[in-house]
C-alpha atoms as a PDB file:
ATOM      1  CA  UNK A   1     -27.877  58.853   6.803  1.00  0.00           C
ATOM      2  CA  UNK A   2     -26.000  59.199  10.347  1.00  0.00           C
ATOM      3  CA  UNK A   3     -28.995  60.007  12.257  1.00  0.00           C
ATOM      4  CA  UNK A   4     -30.855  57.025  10.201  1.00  0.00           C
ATOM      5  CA  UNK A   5     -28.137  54.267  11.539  1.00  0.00           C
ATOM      6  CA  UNK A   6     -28.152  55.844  14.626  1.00  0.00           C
ATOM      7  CA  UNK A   7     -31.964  55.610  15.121  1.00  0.00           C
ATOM      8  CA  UNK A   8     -31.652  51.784  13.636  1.00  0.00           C
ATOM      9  CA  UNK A   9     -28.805  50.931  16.209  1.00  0.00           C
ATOM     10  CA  UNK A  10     -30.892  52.326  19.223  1.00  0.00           C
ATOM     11  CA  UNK A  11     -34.416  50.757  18.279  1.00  0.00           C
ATOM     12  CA  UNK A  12     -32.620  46.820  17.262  1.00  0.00           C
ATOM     13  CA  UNK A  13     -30.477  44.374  18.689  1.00  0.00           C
ATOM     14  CA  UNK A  14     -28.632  44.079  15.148  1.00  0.00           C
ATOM     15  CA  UNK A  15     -26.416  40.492  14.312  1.00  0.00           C
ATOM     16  CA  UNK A  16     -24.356  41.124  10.887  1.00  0.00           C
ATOM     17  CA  UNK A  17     -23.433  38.412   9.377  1.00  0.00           C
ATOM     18  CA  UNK A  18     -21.488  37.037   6.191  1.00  0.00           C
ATOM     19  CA  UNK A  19     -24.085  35.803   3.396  1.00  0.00           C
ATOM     20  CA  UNK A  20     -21.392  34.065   1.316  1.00  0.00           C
ATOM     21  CA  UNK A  21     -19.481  32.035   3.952  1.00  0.00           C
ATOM     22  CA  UNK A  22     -21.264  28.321   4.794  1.00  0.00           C
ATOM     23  CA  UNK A  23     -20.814  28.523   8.690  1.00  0.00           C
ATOM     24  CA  UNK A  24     -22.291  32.149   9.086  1.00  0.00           C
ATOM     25  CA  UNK A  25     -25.174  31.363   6.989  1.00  0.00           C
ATOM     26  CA  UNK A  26     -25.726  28.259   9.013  1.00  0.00           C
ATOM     27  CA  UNK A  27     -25.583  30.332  12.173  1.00  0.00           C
ATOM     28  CA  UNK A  28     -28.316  32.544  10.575  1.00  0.00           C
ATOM     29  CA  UNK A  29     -30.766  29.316  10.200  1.00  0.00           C
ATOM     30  CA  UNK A  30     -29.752  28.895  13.723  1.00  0.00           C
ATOM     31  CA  UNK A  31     -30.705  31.938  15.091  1.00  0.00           C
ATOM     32  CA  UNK A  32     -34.196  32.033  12.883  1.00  0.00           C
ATOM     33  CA  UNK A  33     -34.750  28.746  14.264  1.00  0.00           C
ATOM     34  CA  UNK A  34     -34.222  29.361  18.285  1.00  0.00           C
ATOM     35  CA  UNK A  35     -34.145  33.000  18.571  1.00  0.00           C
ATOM     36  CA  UNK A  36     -38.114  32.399  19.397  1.00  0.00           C
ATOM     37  CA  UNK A  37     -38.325  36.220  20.900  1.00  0.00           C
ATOM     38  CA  UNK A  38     -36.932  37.698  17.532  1.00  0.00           C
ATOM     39  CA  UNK A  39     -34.591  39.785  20.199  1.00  0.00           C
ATOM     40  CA  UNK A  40     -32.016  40.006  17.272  1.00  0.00           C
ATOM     41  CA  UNK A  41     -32.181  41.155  13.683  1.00  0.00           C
ATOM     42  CA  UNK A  42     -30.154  39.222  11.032  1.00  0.00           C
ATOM     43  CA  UNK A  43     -28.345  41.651   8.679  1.00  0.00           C
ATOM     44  CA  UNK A  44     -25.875  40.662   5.986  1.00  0.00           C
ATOM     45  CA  UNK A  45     -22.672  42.323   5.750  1.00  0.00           C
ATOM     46  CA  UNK A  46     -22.977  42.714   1.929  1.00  0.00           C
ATOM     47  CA  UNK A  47     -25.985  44.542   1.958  1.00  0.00           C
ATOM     48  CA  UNK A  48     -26.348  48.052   1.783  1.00  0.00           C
ATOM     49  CA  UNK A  49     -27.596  48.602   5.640  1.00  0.00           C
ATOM     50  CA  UNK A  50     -24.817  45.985   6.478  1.00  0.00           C
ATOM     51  CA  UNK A  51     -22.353  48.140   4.879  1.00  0.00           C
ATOM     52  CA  UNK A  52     -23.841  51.491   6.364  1.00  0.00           C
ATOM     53  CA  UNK A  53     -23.282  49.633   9.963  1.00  0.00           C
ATOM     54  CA  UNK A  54     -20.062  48.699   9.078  1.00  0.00           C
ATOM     55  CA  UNK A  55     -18.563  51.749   7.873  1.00  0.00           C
ATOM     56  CA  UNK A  56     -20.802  53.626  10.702  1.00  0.00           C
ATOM     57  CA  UNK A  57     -18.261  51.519  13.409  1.00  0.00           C
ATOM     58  CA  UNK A  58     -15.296  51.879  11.020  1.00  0.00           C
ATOM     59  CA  UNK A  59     -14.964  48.197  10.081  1.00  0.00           C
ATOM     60  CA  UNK A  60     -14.061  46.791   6.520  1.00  0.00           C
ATOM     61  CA  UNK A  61     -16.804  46.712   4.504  1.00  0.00           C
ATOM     62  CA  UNK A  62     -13.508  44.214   1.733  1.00  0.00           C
ATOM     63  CA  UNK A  63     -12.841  41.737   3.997  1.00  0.00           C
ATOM     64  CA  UNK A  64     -15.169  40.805   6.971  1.00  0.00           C
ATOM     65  CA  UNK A  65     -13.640  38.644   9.709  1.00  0.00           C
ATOM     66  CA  UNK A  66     -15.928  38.616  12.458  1.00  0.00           C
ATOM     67  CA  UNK A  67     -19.725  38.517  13.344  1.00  0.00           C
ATOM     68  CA  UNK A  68     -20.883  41.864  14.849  1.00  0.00           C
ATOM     69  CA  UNK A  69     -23.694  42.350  17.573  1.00  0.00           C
ATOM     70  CA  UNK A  70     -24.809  45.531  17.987  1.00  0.00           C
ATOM     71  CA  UNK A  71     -27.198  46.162  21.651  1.00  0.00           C
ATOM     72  CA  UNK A  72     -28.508  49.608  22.243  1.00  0.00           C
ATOM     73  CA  UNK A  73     -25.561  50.758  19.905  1.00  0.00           C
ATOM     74  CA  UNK A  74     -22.803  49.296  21.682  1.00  0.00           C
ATOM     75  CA  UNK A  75     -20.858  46.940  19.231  1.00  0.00           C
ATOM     76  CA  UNK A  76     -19.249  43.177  20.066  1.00  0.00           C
ATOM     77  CA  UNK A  77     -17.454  41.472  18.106  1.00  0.00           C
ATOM     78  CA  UNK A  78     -15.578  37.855  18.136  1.00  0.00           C
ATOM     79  CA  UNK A  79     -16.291  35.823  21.287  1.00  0.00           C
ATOM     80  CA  UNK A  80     -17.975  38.461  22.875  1.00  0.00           C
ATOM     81  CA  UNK A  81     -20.820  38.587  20.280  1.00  0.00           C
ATOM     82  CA  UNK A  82     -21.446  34.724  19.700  1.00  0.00           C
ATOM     83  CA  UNK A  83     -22.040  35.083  23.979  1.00  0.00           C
ATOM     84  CA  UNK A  84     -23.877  37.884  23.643  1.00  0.00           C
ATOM     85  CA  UNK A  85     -26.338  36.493  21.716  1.00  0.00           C
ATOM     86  CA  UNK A  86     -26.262  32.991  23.237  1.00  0.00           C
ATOM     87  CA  UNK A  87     -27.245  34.382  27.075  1.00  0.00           C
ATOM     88  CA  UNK A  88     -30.224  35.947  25.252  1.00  0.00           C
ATOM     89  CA  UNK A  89     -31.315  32.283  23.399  1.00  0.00           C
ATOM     90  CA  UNK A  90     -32.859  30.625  26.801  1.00  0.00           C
ATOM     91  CA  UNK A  91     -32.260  27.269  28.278  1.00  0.00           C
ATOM     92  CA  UNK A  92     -29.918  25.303  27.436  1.00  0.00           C
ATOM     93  CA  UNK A  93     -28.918  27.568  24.879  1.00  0.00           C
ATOM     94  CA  UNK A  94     -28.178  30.310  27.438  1.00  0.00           C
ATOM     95  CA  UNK A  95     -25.817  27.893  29.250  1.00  0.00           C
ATOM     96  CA  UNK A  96     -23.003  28.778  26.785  1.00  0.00           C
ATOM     97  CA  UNK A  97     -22.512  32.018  27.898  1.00  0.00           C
ATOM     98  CA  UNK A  98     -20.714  30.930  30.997  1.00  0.00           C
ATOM     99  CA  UNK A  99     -17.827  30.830  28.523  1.00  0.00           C
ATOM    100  CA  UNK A 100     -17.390  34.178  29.998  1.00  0.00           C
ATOM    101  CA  UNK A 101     -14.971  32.346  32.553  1.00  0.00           C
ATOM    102  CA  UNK A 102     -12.416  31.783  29.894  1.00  0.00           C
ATOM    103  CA  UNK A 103     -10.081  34.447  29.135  1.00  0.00           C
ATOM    104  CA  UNK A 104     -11.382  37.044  26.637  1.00  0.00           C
ATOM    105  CA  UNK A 105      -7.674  37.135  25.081  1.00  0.00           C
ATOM    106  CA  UNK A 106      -8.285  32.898  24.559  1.00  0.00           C
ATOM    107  CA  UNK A 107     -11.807  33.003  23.263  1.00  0.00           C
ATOM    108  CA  UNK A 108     -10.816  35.333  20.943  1.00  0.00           C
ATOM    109  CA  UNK A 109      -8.315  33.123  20.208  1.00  0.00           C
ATOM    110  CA  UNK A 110      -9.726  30.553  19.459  1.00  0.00           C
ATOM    111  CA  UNK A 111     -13.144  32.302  17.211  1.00  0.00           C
ATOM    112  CA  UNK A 112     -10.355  34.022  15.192  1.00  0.00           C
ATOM    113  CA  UNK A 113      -8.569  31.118  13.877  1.00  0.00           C
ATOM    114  CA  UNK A 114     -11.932  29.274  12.573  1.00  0.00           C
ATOM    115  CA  UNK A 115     -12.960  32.790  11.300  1.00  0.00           C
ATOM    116  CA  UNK A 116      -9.788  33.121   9.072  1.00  0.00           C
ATOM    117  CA  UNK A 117     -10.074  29.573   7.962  1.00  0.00           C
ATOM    118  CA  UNK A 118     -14.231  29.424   7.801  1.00  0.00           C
ATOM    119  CA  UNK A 119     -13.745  29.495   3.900  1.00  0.00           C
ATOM    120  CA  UNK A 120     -11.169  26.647   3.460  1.00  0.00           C
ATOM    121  CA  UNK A 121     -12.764  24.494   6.721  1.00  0.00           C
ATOM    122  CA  UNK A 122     -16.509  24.993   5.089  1.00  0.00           C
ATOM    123  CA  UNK A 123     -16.764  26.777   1.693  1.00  0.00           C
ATOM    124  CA  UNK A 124     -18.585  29.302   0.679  1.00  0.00           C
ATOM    125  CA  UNK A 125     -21.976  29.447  -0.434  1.00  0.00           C
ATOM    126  CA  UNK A 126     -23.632  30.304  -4.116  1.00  0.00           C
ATOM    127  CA  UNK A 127     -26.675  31.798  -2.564  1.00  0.00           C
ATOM    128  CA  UNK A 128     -27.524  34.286   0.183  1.00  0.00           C
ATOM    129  CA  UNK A 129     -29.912  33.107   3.255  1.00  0.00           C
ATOM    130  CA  UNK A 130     -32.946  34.910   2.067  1.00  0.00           C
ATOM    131  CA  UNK A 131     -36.065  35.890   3.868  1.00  0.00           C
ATOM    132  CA  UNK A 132     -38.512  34.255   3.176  1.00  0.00           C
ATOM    133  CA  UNK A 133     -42.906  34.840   4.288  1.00  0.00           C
ATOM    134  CA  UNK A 134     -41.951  32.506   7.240  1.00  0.00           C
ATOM    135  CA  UNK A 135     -38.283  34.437   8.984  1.00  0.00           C
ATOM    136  CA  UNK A 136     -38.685  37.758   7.147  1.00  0.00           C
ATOM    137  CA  UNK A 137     -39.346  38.815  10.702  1.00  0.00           C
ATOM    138  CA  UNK A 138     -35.817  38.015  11.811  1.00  0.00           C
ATOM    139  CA  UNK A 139     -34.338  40.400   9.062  1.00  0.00           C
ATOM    140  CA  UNK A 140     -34.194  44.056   9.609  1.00  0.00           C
ATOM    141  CA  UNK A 141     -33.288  44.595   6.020  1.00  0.00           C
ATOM    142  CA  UNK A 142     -36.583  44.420   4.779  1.00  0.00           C
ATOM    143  CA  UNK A 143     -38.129  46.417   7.650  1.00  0.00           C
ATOM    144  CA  UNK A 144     -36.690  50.093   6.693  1.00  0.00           C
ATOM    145  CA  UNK A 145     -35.612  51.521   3.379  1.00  0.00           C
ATOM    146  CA  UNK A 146     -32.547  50.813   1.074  1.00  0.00           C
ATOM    147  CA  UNK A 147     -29.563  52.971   1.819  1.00  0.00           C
END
């Protein structure tokens, strides 16, 4: 299964995110909405890929604090990935990632206290973002086997 996640991290730009938590799923609808290139891959943390990834980069597959990007199999988490992905999104969109000129140590900052609060600030969700015929090709789930 090591050489599988290993091929998966080199051939996709991956985004995990958390299926049961409001603000990540809306960030998902986001993405499928202006990522127009499909650069990234949406990937829930709760599914069984999301949890090979996770344990692959030794992160808690219990308790998930932070949105992972994975590019050509180098992993970014917290501010980091949220501009990661945004420089990739085009104009305006791409505009965002001059938050680069902040700190790192502030960003991070700042994404970790909505991250431990998401739940209490927006709820979680009864129902997982699910592909559907129109964004099933902004999922990698679907695209490779079960693990």
């Amino acid at each position: 299964m090591s050489k599988d996640i290993e091929d998966i991290i080199q051939q996709h730009d991956i985004i995990l995110f958390d299926a049961v938590c409001v603000i990540c799923n809306g960030w998902a609808r986001f993405l499928i909405q202006y990522d127009n290139k499909i650069q990234f891959k949406l990937v829930s943390a709760q599914s069984p890929l999301g949890v090979a990834l996770l344990e692959h980069y030794q992160m808690s597959t219990a308790h998930y604090s932070t949105m992972l990007v994975i590019q050509a199999g180098t992993l970014y988490t917290e501010s980091t990935a949220l501009l990661k992905v945004m420089q990739h999104l085009g104009f305006p969109l791409n505009l965002m990632s001059t938050g680069y000129l902040v700190p790192r140590f502030i960003r991070d900052f700042l994404y970790r206290g909505v991250a431990l609060k998401r739940y209490q600030l927006f709820g979680k969700t009864d129902y997982c973002l699910i592909p559907s015929s129109e964004n099933k090709h902004h999922f990698l789930e679907n695209a490779i086997r079960e693990f």
